[in-house]
Protein backbone atom coordinates (compact mmCIF):
# COMPACT_ATOMS: atom_id res chain seq x y z
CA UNK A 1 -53.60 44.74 19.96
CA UNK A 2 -56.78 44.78 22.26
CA UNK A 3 -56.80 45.12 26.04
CA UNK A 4 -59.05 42.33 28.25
CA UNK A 5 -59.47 42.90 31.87
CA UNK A 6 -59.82 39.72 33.70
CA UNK A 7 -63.53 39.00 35.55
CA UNK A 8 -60.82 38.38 38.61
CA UNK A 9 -57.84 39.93 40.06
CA UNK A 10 -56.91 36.85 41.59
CA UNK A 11 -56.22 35.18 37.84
CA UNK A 12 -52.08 36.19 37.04
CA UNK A 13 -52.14 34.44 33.62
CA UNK A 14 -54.26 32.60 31.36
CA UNK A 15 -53.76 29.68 28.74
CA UNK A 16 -56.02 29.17 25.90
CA UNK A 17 -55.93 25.99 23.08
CA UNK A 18 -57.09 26.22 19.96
CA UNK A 19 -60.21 24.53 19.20
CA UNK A 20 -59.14 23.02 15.43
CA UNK A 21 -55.23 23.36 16.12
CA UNK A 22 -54.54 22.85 19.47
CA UNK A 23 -51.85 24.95 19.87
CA UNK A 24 -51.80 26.92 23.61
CA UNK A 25 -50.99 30.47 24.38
CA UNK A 26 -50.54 31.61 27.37
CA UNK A 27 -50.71 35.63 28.24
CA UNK A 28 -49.67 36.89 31.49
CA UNK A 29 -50.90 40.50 33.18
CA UNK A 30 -49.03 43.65 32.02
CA UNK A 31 -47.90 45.96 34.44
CA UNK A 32 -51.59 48.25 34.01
CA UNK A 33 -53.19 45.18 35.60
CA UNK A 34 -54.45 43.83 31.86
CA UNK A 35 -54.14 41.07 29.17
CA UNK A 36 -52.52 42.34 25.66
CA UNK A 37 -54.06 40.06 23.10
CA UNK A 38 -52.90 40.13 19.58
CA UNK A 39 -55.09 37.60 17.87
CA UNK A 40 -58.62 38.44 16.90
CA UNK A 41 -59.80 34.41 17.69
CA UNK A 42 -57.83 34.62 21.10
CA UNK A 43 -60.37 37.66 22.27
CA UNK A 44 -63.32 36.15 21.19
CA UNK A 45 -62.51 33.14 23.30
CA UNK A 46 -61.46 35.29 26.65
CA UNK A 47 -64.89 37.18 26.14
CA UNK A 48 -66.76 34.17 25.79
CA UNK A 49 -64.89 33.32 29.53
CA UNK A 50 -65.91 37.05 31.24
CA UNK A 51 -63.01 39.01 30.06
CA UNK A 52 -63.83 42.39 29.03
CA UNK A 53 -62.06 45.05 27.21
CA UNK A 54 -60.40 47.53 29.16
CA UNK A 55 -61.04 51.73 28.57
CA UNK A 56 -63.93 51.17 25.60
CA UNK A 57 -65.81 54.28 27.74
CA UNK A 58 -62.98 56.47 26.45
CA UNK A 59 -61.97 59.74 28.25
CA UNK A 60 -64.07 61.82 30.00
CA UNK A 61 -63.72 65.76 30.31
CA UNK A 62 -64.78 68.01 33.16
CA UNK A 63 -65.26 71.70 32.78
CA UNK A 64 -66.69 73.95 30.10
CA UNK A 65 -70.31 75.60 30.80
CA UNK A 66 -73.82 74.32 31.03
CA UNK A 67 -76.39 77.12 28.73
CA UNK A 68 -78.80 78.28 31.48
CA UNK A 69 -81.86 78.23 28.48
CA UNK A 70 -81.87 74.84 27.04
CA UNK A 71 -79.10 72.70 29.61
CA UNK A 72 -76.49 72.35 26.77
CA UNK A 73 -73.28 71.51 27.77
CA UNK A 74 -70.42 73.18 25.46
CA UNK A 75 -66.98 74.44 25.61
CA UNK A 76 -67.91 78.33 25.24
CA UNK A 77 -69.72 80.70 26.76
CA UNK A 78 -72.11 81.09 24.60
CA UNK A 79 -74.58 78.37 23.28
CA UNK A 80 -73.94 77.28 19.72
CA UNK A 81 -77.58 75.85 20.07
CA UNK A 82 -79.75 78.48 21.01
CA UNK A 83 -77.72 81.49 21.78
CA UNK A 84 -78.09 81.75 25.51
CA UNK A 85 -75.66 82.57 27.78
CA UNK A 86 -73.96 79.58 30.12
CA UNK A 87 -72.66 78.98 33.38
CA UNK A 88 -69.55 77.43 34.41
CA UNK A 89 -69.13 74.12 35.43
């Protein structure tokens, strides 16, 4: 199940119709502000309208050390590139 965040926050739900069937869905915001969408046809169509899916960047992490030789950023203190000693972050 893929999350789409709307290209509005004024939209509250959204219908779609098949092209060949005609059926309609309708989905409706979750409480995280976004669209669950189970069908693989359904995103394509609310991409194609400016939807976009929601947390693709993934997590980021702060902290670790930066090597003061070559700028590498890693989770020791010591570079597993060149050896060098790094500072923390």
């Amino acid at each position: 199940m893929k999350r789409l965040v709307a290209p509005s926050d004024q939209v509250r739900s959204v219908e779609i119709e098949g092209v060949r069937t005609g059926r309609k869905k309708t989905y409706g915001w979750s409480k995280d502000g976004t669209v669950h969408v189970e069908s693989a046809a359904d995103v394509k169509a609310l991409k194609s309208a400016g939807f976009t899916e929601a947390g693709v960047g993934g997590a980021t992490a702060k902290g670790g050390f930066e090597c003061q030789s070559c700028g590498f950023h890693m989770w020791f203190r010591t570079c597993s590139r060149c050896g060098g000693e790094g500072n923390r972050l």
